[in-house]
PDB file of N, CA and C in Angstrom:
ATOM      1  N   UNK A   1      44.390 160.234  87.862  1.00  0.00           N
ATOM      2  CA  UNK A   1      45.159 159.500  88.828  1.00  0.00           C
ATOM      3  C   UNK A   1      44.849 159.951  90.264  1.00  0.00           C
ATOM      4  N   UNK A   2      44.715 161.031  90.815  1.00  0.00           N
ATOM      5  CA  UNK A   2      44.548 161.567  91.737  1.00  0.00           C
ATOM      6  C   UNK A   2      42.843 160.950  92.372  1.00  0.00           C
ATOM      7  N   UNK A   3      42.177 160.825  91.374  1.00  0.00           N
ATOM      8  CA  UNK A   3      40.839 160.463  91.604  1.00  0.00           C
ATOM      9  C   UNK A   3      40.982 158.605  92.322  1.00  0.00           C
ATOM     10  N   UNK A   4      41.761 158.028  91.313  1.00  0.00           N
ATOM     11  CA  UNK A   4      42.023 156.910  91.560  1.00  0.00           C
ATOM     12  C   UNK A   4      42.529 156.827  93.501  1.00  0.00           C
ATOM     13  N   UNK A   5      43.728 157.497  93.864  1.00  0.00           N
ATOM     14  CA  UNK A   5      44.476 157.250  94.726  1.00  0.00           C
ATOM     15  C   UNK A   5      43.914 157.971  95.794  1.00  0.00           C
ATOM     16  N   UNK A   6      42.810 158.830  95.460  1.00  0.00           N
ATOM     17  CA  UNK A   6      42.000 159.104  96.778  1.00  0.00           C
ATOM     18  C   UNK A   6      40.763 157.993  97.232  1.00  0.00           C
ATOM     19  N   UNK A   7      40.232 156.951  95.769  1.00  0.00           N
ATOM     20  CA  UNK A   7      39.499 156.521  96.465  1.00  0.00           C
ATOM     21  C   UNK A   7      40.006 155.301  96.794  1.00  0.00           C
ATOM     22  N   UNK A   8      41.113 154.433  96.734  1.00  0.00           N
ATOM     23  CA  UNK A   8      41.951 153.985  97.494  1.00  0.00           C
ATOM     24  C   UNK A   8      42.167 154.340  98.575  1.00  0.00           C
ATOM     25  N   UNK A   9      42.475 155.039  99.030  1.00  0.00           N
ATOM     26  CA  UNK A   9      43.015 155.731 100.042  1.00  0.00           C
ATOM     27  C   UNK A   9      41.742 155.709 101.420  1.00  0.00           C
ATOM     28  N   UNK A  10      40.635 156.346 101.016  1.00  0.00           N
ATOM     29  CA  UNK A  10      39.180 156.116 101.736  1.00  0.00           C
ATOM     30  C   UNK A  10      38.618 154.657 101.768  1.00  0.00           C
ATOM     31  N   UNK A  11      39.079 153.732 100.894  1.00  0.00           N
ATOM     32  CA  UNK A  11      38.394 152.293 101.320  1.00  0.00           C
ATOM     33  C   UNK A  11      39.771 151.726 102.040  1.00  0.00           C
ATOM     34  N   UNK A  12      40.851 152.280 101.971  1.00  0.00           N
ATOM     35  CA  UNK A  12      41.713 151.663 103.106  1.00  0.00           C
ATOM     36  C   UNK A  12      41.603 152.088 104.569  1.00  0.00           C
ATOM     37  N   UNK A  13      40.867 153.641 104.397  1.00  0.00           N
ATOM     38  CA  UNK A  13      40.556 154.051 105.451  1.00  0.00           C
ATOM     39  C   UNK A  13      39.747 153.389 106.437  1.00  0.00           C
ATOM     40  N   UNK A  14      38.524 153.119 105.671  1.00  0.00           N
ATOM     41  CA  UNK A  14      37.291 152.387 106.048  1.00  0.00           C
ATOM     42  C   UNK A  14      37.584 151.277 106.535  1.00  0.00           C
ATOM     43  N   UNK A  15      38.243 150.469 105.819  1.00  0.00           N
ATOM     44  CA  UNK A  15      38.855 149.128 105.920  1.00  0.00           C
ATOM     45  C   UNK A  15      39.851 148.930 107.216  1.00  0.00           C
ATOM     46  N   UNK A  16      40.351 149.859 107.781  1.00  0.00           N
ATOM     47  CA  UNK A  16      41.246 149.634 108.978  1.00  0.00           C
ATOM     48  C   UNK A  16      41.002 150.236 110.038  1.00  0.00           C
ATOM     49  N   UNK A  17      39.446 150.555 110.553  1.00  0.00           N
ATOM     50  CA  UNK A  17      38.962 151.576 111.083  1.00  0.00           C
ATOM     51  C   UNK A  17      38.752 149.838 112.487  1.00  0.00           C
ATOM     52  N   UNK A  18      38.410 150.678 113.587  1.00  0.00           N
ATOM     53  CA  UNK A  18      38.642 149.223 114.764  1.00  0.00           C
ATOM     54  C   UNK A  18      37.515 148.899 114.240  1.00  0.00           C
ATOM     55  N   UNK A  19      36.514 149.044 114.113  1.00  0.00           N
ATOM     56  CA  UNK A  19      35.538 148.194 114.257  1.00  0.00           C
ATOM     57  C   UNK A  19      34.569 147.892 112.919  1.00  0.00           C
ATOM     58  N   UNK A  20      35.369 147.685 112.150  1.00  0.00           N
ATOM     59  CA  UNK A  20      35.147 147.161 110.608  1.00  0.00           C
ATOM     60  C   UNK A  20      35.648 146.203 109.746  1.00  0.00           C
ATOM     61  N   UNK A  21      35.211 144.708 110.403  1.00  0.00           N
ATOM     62  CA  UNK A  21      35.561 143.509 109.861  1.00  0.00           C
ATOM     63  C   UNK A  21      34.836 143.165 108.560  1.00  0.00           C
ATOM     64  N   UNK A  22      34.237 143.846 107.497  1.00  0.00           N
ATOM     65  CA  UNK A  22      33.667 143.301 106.644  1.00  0.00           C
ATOM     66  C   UNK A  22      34.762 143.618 105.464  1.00  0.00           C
ATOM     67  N   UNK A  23      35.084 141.953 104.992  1.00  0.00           N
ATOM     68  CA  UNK A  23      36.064 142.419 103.934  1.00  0.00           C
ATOM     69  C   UNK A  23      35.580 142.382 102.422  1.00  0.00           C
ATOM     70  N   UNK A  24      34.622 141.894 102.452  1.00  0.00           N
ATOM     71  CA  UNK A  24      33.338 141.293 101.585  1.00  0.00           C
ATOM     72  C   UNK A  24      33.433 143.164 101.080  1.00  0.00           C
ATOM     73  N   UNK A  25      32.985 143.996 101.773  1.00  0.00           N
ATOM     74  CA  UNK A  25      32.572 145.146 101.110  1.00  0.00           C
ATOM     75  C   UNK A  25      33.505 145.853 100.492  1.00  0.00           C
ATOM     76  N   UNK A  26      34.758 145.437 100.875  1.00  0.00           N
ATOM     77  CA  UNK A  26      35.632 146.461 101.135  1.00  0.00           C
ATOM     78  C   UNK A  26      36.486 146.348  99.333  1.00  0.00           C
ATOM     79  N   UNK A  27      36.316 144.778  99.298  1.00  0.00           N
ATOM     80  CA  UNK A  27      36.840 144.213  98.591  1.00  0.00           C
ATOM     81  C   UNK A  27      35.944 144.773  97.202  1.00  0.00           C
ATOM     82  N   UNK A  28      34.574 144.737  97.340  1.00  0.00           N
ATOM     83  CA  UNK A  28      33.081 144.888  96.320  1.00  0.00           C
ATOM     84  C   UNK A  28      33.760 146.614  95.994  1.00  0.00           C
ATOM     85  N   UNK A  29      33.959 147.256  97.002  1.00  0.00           N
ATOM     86  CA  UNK A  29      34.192 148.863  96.421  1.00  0.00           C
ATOM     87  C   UNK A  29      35.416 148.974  95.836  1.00  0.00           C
ATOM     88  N   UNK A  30      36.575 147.994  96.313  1.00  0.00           N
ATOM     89  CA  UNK A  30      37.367 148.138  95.115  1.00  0.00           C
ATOM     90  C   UNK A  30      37.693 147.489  93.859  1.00  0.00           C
ATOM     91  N   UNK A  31      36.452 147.099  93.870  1.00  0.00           N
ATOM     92  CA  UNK A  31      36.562 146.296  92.381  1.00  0.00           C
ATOM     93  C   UNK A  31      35.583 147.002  91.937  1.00  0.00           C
ATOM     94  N   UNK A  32      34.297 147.526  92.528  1.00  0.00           N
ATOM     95  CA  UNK A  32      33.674 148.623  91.536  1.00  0.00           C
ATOM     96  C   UNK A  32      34.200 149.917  91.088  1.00  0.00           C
ATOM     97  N   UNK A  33      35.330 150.397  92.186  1.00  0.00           N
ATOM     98  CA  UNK A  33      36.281 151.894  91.738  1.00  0.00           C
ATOM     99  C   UNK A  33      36.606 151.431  90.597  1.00  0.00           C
ATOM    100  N   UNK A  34      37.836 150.549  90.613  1.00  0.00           N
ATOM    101  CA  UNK A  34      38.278 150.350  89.440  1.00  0.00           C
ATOM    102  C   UNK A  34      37.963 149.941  88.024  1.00  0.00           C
ATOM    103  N   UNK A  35      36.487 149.302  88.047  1.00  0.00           N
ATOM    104  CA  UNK A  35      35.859 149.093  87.056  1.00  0.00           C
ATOM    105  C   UNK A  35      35.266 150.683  86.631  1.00  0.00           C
ATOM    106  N   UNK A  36      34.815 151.074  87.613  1.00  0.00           N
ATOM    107  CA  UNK A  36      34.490 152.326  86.598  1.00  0.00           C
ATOM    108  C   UNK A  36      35.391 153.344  86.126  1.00  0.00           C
ATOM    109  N   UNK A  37      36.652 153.734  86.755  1.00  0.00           N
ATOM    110  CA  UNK A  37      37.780 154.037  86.286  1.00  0.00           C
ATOM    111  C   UNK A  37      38.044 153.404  84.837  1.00  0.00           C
ATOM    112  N   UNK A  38      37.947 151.901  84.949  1.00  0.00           N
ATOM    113  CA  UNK A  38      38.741 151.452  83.685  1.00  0.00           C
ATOM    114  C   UNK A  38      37.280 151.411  82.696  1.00  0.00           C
ATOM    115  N   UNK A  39      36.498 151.563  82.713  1.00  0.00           N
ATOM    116  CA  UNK A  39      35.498 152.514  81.829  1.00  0.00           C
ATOM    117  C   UNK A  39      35.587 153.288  81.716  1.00  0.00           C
ATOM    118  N   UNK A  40      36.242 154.360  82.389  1.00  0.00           N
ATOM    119  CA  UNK A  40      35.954 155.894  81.988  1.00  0.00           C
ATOM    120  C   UNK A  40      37.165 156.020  80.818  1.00  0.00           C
ATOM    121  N   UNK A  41      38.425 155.092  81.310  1.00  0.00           N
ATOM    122  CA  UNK A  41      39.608 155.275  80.308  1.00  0.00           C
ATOM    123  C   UNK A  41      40.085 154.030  80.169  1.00  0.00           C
ATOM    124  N   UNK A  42      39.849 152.873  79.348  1.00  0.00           N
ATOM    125  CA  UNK A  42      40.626 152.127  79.181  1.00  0.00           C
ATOM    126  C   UNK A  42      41.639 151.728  79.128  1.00  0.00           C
ATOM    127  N   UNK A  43      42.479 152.794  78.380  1.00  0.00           N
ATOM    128  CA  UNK A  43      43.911 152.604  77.966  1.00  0.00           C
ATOM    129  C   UNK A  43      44.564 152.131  79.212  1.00  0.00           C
ATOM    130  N   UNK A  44      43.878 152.975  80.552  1.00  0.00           N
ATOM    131  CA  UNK A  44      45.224 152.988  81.256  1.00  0.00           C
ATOM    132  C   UNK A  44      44.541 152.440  82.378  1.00  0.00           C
ATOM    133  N   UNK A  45      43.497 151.072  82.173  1.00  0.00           N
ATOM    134  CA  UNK A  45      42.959 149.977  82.820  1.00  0.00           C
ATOM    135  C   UNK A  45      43.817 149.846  84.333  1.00  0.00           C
ATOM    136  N   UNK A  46      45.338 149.161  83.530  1.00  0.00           N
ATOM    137  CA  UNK A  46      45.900 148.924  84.688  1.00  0.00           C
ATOM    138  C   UNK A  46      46.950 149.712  85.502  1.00  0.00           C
ATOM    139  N   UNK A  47      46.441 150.868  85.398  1.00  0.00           N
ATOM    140  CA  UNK A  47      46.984 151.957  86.257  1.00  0.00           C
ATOM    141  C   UNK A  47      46.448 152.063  87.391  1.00  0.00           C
ATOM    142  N   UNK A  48      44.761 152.095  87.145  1.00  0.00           N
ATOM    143  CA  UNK A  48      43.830 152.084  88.214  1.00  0.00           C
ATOM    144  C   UNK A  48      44.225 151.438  88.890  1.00  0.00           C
ATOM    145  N   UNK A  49      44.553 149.958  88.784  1.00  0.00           N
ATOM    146  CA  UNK A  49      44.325 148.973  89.674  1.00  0.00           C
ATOM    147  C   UNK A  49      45.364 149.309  90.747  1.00  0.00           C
ATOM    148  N   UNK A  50      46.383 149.617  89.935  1.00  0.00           N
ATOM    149  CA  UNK A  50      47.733 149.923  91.107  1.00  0.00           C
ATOM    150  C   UNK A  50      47.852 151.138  91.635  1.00  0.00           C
ATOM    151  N   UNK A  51      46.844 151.973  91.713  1.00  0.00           N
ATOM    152  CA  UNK A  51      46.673 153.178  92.436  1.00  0.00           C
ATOM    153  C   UNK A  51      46.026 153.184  93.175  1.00  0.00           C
ATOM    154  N   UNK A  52      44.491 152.346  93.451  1.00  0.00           N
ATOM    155  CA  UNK A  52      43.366 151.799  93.945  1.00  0.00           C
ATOM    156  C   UNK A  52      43.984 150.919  95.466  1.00  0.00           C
ATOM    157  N   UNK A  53      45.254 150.346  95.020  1.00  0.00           N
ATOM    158  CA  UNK A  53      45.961 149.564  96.083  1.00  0.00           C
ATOM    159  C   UNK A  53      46.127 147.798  95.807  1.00  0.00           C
ATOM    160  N   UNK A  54      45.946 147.610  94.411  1.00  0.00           N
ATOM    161  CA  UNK A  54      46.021 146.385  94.078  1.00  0.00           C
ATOM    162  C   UNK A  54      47.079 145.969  93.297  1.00  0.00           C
TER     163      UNK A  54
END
């Protein structure tokens, strides 16, 4: 979990920084965190998502 909510935490960072309008990427890294999260452990798929910030 901790892994999850830090890298949340760094693409929100990224994401609200002044001069970083690309949401295209922002959006691509959090759907690849969480996919590989919910590979590493299935069970708890949708934990990721809501730690990630979704």
């Amino acid at each position: 979990m901790p892994l999850a909510l830090s890298l949340g935490l760094m693409i929100a960072l990224v994401d609200t920084s002044p001069c970083w309008d690309d949401t295209g990427i922002s959006a691509t890294a959090a759907f690849t965190s969480c996919g590989i999260l919910g590979a590493i452990h299935p069970a708890g798929a949708w934990q990721w998502s809501l730690a990630t910030g979704f």
